[in-house]
PDB file of N, CA and C in Angstrom:
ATOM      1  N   UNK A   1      38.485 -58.752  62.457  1.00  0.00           N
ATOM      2  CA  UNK A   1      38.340 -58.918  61.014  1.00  0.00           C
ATOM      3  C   UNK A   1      39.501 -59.756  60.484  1.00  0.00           C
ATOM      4  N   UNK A   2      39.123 -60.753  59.408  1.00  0.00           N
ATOM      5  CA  UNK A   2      40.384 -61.668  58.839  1.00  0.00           C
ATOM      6  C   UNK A   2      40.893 -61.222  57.453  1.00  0.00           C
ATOM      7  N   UNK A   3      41.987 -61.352  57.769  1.00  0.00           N
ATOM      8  CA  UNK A   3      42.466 -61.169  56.510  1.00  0.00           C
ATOM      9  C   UNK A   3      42.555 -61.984  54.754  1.00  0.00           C
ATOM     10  N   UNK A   4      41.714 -62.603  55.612  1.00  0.00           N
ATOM     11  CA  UNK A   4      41.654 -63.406  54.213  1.00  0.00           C
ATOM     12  C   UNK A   4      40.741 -62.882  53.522  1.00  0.00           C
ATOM     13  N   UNK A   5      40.755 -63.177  51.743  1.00  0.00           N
ATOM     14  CA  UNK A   5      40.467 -62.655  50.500  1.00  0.00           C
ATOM     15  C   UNK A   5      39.181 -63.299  50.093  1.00  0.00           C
ATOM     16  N   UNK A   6      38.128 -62.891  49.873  1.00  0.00           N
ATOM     17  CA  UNK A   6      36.885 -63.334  48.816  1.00  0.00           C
ATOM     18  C   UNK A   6      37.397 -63.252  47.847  1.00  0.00           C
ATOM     19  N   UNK A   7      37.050 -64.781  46.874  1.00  0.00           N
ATOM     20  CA  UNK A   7      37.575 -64.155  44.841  1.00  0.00           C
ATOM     21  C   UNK A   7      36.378 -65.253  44.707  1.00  0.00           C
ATOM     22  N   UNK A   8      35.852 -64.030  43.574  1.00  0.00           N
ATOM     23  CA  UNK A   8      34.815 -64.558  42.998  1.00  0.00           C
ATOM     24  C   UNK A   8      34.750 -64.320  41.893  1.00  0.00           C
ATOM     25  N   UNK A   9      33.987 -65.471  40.537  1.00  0.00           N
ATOM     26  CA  UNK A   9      34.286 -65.237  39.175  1.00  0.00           C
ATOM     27  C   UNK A   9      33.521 -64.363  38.712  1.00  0.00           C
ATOM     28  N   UNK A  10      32.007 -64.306  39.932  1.00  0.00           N
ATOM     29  CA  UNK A  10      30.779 -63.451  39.542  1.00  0.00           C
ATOM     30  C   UNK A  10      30.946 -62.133  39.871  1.00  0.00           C
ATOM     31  N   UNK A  11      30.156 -61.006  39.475  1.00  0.00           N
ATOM     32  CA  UNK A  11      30.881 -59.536  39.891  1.00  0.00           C
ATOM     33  C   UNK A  11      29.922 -59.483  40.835  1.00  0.00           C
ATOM     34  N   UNK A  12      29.144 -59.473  41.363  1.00  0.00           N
ATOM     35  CA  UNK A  12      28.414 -59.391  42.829  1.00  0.00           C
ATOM     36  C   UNK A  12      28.193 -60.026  43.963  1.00  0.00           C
ATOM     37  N   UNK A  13      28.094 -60.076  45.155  1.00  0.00           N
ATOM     38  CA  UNK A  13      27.843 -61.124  46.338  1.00  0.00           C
ATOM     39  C   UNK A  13      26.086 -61.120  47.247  1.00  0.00           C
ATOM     40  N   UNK A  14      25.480 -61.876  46.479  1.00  0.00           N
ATOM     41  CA  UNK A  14      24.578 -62.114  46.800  1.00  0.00           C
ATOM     42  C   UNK A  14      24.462 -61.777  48.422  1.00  0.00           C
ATOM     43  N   UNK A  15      23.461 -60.573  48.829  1.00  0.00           N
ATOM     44  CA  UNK A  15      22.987 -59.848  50.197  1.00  0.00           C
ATOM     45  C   UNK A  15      24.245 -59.723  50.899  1.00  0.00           C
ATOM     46  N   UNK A  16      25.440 -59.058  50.042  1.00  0.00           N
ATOM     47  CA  UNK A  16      26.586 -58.668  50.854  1.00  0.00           C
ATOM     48  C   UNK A  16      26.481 -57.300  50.040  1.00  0.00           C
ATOM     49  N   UNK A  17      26.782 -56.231  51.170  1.00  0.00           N
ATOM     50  CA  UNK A  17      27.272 -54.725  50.539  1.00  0.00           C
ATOM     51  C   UNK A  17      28.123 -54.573  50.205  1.00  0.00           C
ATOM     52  N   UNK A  18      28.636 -54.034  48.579  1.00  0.00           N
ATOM     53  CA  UNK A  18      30.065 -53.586  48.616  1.00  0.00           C
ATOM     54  C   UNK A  18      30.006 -52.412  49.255  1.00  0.00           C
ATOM     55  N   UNK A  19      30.989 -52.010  49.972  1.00  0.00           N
ATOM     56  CA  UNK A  19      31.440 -50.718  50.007  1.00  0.00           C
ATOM     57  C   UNK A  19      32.543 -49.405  49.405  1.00  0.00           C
ATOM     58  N   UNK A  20      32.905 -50.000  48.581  1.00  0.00           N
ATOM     59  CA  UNK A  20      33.888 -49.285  47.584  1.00  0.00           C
ATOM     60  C   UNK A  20      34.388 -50.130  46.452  1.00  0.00           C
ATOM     61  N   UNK A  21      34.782 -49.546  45.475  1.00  0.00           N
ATOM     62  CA  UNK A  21      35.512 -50.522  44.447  1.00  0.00           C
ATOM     63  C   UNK A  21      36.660 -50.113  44.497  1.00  0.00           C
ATOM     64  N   UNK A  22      38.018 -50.480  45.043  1.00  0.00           N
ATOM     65  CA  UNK A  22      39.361 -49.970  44.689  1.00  0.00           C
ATOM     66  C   UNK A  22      39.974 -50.223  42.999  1.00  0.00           C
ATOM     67  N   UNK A  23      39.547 -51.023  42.368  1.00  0.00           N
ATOM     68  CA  UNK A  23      39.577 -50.864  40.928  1.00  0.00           C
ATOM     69  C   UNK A  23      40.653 -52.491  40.412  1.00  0.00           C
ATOM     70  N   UNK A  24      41.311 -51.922  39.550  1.00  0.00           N
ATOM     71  CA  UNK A  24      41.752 -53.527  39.126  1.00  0.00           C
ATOM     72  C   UNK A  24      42.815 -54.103  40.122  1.00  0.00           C
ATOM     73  N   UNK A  25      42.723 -55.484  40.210  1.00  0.00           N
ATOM     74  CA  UNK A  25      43.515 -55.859  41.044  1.00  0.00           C
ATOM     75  C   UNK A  25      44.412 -56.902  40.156  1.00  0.00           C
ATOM     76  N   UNK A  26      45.894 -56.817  39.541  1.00  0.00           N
ATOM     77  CA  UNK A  26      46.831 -58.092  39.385  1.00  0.00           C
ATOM     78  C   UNK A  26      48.077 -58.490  39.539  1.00  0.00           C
ATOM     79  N   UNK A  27      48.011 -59.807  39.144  1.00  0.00           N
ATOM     80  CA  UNK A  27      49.448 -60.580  39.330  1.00  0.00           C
ATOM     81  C   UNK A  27      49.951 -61.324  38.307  1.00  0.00           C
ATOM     82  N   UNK A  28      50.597 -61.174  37.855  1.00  0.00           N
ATOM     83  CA  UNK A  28      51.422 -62.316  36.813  1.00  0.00           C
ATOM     84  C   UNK A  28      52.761 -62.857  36.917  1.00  0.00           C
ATOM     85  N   UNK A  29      53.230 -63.652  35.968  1.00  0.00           N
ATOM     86  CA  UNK A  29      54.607 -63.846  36.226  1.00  0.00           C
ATOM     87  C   UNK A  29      54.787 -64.321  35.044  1.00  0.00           C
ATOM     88  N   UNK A  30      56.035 -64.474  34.247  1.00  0.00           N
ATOM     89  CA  UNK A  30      56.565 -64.768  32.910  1.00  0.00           C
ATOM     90  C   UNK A  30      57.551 -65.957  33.056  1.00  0.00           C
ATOM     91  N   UNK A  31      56.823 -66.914  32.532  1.00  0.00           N
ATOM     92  CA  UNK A  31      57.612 -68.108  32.245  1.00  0.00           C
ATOM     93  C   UNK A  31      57.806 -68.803  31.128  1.00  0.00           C
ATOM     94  N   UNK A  32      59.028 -69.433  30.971  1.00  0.00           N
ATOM     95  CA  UNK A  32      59.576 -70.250  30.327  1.00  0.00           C
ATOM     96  C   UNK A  32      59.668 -71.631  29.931  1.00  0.00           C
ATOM     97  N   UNK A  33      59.390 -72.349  29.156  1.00  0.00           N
ATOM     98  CA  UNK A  33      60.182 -74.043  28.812  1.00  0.00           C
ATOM     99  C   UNK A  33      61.496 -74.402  28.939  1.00  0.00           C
ATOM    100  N   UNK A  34      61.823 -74.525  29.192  1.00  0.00           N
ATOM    101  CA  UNK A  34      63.252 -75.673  29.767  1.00  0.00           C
ATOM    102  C   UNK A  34      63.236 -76.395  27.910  1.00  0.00           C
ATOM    103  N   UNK A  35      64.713 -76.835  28.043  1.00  0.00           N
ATOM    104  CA  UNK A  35      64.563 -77.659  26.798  1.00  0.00           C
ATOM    105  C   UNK A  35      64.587 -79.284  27.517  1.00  0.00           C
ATOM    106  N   UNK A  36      64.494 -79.452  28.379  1.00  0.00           N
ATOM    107  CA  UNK A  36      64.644 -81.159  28.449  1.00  0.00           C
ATOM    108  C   UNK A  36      62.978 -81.049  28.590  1.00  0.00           C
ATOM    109  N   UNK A  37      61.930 -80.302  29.037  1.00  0.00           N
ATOM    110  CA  UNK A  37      60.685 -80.360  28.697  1.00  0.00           C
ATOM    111  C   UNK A  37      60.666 -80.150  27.644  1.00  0.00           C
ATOM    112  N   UNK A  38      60.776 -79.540  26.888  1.00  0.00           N
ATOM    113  CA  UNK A  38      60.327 -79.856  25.369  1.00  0.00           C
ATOM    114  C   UNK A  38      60.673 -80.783  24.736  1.00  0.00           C
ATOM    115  N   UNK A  39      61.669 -81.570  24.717  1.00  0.00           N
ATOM    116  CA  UNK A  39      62.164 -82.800  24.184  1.00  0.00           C
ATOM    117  C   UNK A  39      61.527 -83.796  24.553  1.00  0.00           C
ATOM    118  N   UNK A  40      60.338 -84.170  25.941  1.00  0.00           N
ATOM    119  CA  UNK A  40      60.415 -85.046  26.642  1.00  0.00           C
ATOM    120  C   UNK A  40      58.678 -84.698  26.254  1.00  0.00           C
ATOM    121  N   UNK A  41      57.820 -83.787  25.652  1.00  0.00           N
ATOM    122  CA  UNK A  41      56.715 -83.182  25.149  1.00  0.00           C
ATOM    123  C   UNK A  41      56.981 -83.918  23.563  1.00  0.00           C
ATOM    124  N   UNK A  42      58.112 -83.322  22.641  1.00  0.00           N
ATOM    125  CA  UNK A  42      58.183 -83.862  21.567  1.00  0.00           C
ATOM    126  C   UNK A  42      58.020 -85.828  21.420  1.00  0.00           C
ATOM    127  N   UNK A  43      58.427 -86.108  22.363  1.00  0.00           N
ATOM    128  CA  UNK A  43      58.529 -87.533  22.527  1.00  0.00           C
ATOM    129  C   UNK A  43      56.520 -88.439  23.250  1.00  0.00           C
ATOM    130  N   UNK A  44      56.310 -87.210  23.783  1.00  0.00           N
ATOM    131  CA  UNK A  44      55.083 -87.368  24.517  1.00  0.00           C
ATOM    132  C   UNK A  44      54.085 -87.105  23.264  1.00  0.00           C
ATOM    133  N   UNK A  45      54.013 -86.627  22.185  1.00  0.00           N
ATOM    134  CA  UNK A  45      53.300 -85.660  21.234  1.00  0.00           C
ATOM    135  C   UNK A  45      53.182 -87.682  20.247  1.00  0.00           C
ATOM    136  N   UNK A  46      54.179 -88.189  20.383  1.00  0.00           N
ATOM    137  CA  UNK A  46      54.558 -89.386  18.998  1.00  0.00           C
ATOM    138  C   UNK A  46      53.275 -90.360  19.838  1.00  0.00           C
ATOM    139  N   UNK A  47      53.509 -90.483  21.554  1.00  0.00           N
ATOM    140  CA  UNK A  47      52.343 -91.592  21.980  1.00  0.00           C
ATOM    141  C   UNK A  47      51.441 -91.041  22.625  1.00  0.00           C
ATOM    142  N   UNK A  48      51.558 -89.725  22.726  1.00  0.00           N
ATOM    143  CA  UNK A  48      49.885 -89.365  23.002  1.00  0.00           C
ATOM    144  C   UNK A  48      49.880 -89.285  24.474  1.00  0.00           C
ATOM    145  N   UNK A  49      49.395 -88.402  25.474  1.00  0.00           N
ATOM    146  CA  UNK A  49      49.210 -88.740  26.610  1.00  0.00           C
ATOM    147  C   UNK A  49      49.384 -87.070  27.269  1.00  0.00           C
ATOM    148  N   UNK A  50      49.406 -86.947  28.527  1.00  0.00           N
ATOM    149  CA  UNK A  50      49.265 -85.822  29.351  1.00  0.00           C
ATOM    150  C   UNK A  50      50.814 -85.572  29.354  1.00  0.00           C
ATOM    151  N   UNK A  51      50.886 -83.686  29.151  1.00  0.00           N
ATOM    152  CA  UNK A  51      52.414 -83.553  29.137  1.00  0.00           C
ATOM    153  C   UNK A  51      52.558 -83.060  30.105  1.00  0.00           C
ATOM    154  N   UNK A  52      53.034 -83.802  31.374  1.00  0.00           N
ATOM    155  CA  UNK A  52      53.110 -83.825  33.129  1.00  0.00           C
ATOM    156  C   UNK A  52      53.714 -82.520  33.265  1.00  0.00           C
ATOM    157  N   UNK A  53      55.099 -82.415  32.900  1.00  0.00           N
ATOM    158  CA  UNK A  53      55.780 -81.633  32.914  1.00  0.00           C
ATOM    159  C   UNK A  53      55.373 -79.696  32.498  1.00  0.00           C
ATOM    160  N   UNK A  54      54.497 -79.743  31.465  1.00  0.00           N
ATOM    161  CA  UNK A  54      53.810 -78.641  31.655  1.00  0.00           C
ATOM    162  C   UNK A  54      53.046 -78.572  32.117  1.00  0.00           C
ATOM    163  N   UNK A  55      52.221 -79.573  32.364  1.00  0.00           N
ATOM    164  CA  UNK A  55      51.145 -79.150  33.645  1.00  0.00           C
ATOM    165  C   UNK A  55      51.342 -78.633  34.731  1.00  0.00           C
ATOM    166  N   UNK A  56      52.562 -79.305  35.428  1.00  0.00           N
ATOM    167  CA  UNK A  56      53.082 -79.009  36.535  1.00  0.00           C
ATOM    168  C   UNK A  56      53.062 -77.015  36.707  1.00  0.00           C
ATOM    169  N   UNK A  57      53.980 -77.011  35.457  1.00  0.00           N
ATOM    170  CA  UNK A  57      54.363 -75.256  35.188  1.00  0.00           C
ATOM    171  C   UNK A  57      53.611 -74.342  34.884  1.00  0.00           C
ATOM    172  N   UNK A  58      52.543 -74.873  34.176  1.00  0.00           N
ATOM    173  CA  UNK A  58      51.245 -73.955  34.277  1.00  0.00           C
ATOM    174  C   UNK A  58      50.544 -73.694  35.231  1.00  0.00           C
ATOM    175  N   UNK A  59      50.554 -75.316  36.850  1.00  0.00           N
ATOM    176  CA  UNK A  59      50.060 -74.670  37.541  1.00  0.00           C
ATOM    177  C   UNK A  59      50.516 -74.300  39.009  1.00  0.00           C
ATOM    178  N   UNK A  60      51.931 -73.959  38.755  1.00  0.00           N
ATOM    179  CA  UNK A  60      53.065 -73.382  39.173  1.00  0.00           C
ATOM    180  C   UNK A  60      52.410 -71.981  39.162  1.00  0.00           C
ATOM    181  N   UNK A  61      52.618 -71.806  37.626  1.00  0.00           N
ATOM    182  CA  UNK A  61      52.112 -70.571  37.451  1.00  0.00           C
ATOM    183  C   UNK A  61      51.027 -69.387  37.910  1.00  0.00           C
ATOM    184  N   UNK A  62      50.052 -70.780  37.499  1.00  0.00           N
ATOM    185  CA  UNK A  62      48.577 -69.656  37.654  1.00  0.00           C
ATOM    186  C   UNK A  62      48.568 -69.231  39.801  1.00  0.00           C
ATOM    187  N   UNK A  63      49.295 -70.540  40.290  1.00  0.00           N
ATOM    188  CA  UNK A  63      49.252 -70.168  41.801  1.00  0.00           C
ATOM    189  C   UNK A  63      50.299 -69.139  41.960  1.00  0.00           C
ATOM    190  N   UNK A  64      51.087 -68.827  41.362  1.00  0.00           N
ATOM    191  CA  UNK A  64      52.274 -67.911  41.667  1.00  0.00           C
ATOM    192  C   UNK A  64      51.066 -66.244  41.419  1.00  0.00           C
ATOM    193  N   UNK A  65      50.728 -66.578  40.047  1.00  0.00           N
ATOM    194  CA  UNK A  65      50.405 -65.144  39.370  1.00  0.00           C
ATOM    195  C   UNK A  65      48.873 -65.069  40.616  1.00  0.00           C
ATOM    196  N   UNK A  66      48.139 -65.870  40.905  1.00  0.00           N
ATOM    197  CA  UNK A  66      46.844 -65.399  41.960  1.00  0.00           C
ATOM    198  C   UNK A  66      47.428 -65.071  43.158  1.00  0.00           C
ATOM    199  N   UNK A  67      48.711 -65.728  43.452  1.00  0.00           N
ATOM    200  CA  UNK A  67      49.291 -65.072  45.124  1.00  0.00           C
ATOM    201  C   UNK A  67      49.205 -63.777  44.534  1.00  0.00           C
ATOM    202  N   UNK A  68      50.196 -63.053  43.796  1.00  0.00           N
ATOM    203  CA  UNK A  68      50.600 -61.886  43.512  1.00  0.00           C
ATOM    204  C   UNK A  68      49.183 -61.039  43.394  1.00  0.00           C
ATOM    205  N   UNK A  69      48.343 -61.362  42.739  1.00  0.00           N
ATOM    206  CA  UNK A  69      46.791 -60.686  43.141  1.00  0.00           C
ATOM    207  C   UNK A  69      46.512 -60.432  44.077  1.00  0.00           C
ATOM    208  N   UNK A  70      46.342 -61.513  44.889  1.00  0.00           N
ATOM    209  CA  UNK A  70      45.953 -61.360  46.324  1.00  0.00           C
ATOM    210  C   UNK A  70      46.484 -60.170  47.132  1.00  0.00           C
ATOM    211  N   UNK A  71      48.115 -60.407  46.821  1.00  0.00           N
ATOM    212  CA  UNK A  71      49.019 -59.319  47.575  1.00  0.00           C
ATOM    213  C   UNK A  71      48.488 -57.583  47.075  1.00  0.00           C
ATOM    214  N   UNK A  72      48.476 -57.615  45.914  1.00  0.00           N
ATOM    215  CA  UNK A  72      48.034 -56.704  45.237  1.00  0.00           C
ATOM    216  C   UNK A  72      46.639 -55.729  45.904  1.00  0.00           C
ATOM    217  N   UNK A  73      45.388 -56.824  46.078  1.00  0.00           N
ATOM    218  CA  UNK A  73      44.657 -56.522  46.188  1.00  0.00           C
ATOM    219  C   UNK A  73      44.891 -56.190  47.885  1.00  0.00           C
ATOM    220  N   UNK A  74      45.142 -56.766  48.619  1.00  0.00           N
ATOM    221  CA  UNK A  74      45.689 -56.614  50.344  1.00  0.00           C
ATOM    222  C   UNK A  74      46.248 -54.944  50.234  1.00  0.00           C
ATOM    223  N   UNK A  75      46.831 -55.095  49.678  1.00  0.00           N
ATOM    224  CA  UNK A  75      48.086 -54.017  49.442  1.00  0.00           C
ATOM    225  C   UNK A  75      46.970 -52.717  49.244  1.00  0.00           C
ATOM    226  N   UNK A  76      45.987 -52.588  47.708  1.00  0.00           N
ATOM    227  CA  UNK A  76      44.888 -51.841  48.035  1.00  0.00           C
ATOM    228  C   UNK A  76      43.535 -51.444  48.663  1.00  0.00           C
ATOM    229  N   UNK A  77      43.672 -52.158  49.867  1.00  0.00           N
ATOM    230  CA  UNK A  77      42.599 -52.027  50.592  1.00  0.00           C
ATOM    231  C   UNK A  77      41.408 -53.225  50.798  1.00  0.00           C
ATOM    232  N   UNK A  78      41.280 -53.613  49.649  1.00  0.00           N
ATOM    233  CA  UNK A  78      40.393 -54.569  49.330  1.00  0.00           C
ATOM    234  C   UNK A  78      40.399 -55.917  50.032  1.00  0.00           C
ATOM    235  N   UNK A  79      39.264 -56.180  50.624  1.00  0.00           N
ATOM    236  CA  UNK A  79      38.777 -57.681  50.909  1.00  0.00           C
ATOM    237  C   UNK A  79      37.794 -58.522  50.191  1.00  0.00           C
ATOM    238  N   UNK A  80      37.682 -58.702  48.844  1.00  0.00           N
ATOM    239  CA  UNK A  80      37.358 -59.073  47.849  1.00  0.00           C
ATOM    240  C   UNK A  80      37.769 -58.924  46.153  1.00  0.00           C
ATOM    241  N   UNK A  81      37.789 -60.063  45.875  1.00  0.00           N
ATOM    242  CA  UNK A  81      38.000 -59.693  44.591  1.00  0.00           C
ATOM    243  C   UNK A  81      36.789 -59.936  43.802  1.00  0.00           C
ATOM    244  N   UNK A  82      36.402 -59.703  42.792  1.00  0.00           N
ATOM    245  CA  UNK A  82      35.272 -60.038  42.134  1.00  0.00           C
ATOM    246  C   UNK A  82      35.747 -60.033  40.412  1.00  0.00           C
ATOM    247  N   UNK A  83      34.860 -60.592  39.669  1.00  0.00           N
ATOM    248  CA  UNK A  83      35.444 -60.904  38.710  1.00  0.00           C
ATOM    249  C   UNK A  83      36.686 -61.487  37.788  1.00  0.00           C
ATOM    250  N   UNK A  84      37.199 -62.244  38.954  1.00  0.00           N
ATOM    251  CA  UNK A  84      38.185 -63.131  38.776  1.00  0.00           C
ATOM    252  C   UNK A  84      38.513 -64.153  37.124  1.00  0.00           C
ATOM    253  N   UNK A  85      39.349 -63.229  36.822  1.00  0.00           N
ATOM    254  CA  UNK A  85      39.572 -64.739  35.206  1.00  0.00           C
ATOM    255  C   UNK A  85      41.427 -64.683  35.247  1.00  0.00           C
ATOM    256  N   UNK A  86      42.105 -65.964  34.654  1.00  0.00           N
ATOM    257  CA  UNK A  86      43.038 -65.721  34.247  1.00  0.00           C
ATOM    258  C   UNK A  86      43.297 -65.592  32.635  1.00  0.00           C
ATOM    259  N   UNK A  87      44.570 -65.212  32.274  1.00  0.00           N
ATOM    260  CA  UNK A  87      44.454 -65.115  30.841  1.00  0.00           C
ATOM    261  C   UNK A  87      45.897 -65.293  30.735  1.00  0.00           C
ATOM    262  N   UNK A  88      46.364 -66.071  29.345  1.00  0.00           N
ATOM    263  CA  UNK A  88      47.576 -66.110  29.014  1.00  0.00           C
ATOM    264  C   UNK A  88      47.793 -65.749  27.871  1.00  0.00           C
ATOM    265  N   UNK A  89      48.806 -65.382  27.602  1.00  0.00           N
ATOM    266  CA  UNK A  89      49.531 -65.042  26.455  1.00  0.00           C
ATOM    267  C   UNK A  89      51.120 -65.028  25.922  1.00  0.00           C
ATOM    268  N   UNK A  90      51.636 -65.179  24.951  1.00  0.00           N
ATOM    269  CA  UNK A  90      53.154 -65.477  24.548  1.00  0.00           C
ATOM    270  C   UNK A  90      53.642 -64.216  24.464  1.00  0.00           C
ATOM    271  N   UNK A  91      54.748 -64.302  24.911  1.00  0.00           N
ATOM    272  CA  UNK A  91      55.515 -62.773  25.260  1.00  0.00           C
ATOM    273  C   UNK A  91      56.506 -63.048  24.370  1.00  0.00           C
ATOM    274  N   UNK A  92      57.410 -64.288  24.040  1.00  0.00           N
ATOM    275  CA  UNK A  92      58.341 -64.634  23.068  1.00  0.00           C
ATOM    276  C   UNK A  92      58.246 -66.131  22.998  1.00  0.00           C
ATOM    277  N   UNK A  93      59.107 -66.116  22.001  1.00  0.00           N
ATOM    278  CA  UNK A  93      58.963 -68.083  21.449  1.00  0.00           C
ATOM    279  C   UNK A  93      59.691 -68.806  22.767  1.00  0.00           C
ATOM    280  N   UNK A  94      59.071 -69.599  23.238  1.00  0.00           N
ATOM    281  CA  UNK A  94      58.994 -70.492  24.619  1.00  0.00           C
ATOM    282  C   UNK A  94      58.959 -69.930  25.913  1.00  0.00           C
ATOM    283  N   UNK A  95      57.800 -68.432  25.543  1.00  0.00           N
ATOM    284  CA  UNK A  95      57.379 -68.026  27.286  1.00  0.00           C
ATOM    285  C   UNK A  95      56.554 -67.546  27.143  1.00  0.00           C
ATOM    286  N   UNK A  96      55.785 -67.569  28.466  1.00  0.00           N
ATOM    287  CA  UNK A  96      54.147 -67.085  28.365  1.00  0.00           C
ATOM    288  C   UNK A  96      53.731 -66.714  29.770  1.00  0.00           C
ATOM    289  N   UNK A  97      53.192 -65.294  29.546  1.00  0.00           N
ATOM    290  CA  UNK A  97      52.562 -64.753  30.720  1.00  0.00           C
ATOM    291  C   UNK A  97      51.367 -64.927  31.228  1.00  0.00           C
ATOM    292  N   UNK A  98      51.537 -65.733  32.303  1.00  0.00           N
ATOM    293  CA  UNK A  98      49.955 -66.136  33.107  1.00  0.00           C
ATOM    294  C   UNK A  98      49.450 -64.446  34.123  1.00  0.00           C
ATOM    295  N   UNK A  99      48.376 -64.096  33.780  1.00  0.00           N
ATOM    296  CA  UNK A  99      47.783 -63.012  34.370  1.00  0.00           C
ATOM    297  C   UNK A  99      46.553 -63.182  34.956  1.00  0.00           C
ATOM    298  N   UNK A 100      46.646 -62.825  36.484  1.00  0.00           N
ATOM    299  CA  UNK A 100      45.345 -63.473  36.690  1.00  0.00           C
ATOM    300  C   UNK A 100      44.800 -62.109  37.891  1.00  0.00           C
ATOM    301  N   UNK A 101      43.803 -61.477  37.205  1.00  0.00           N
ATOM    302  CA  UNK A 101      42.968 -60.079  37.783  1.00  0.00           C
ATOM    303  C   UNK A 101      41.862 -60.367  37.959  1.00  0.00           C
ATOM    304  N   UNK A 102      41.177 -59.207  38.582  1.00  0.00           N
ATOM    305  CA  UNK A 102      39.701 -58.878  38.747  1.00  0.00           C
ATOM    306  C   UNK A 102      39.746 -57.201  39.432  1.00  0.00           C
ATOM    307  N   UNK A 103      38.337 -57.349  40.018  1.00  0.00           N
ATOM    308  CA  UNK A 103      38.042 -56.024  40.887  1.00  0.00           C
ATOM    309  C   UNK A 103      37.806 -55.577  41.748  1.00  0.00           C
ATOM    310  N   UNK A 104      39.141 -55.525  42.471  1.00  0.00           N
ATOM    311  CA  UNK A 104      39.198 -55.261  44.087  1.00  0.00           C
ATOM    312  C   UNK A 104      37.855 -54.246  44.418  1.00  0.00           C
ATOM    313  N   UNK A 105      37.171 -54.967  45.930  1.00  0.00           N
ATOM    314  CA  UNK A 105      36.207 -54.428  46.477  1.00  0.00           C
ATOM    315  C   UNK A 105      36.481 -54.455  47.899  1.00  0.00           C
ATOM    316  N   UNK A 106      36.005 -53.487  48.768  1.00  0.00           N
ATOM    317  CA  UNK A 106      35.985 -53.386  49.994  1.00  0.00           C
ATOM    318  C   UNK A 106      34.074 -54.051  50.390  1.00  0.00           C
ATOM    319  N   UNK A 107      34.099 -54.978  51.161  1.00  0.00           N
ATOM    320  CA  UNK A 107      32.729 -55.265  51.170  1.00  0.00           C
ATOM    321  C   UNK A 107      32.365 -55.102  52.778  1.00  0.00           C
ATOM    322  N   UNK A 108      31.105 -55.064  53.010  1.00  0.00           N
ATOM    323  CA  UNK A 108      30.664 -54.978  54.537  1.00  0.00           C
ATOM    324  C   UNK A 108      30.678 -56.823  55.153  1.00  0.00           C
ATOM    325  N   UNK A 109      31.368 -56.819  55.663  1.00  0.00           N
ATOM    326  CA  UNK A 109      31.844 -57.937  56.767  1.00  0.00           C
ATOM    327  C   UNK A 109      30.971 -57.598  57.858  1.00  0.00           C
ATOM    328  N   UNK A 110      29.847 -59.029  57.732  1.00  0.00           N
ATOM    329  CA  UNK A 110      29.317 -59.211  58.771  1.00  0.00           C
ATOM    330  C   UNK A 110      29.856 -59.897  60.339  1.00  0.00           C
ATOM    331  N   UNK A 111      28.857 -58.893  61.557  1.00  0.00           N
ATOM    332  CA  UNK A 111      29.496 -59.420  62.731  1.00  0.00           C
ATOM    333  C   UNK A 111      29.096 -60.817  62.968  1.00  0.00           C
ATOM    334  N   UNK A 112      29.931 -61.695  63.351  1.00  0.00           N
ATOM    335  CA  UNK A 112      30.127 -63.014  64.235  1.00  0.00           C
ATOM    336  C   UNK A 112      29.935 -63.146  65.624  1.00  0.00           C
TER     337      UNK A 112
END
């Protein structure tokens, strides 16, 4: 059997059995702006264009906060996740918590 993770956005797996639901599975992490990114955003905001620099950190982020799921979900038993979304939100002025859950399942793994 492998250890690797099913994540799926849908809550069921088409002609796969679950066999248990271990329940919520997450990960997040709390990050910050730098001020030479924001200065270099304020300057990006006057001609318009993609602000590289947070992109980068958002998706820093969202891969940091889905490892930590994963581990999470490993950690409870589960070889699936199901219902997979992330969600963010501001925790204070220039940081924001990327959270990214679902619902750990134990499923029947077919033989090879």
């Amino acid at each position: 059997m492998t250890d690797e993770i099913i994540v799926l956005t849908t809550y069921d797996i088409k002609n796969t059995e679950i066999i248990e639901h271990v329940g919520l599975v997450q990960g997040s992490t709390v990050r910050g702006r730098n001020i030479g990114s924001d200065f270099l955003a304020q300057l990006k905001n006057v001609v318009g264009g993609e602000l590289v620099g947070y992109s980068k950190l958002l998706t820093s982020s969202r891969e940091q906060a889905f490892s930590r799921m994963i581990d999470d979900a490993k950690s409870k038993g589960a070889n699936a996740v199901l219902g997979f979304r992330f969600q963010t939100s501001t925790v204070a002025a220039g940081a924001a918590e990327i959270l990214a859950y679902g619902t750990g399942v134990k499923i029947k793994k077919e033989d090879k």
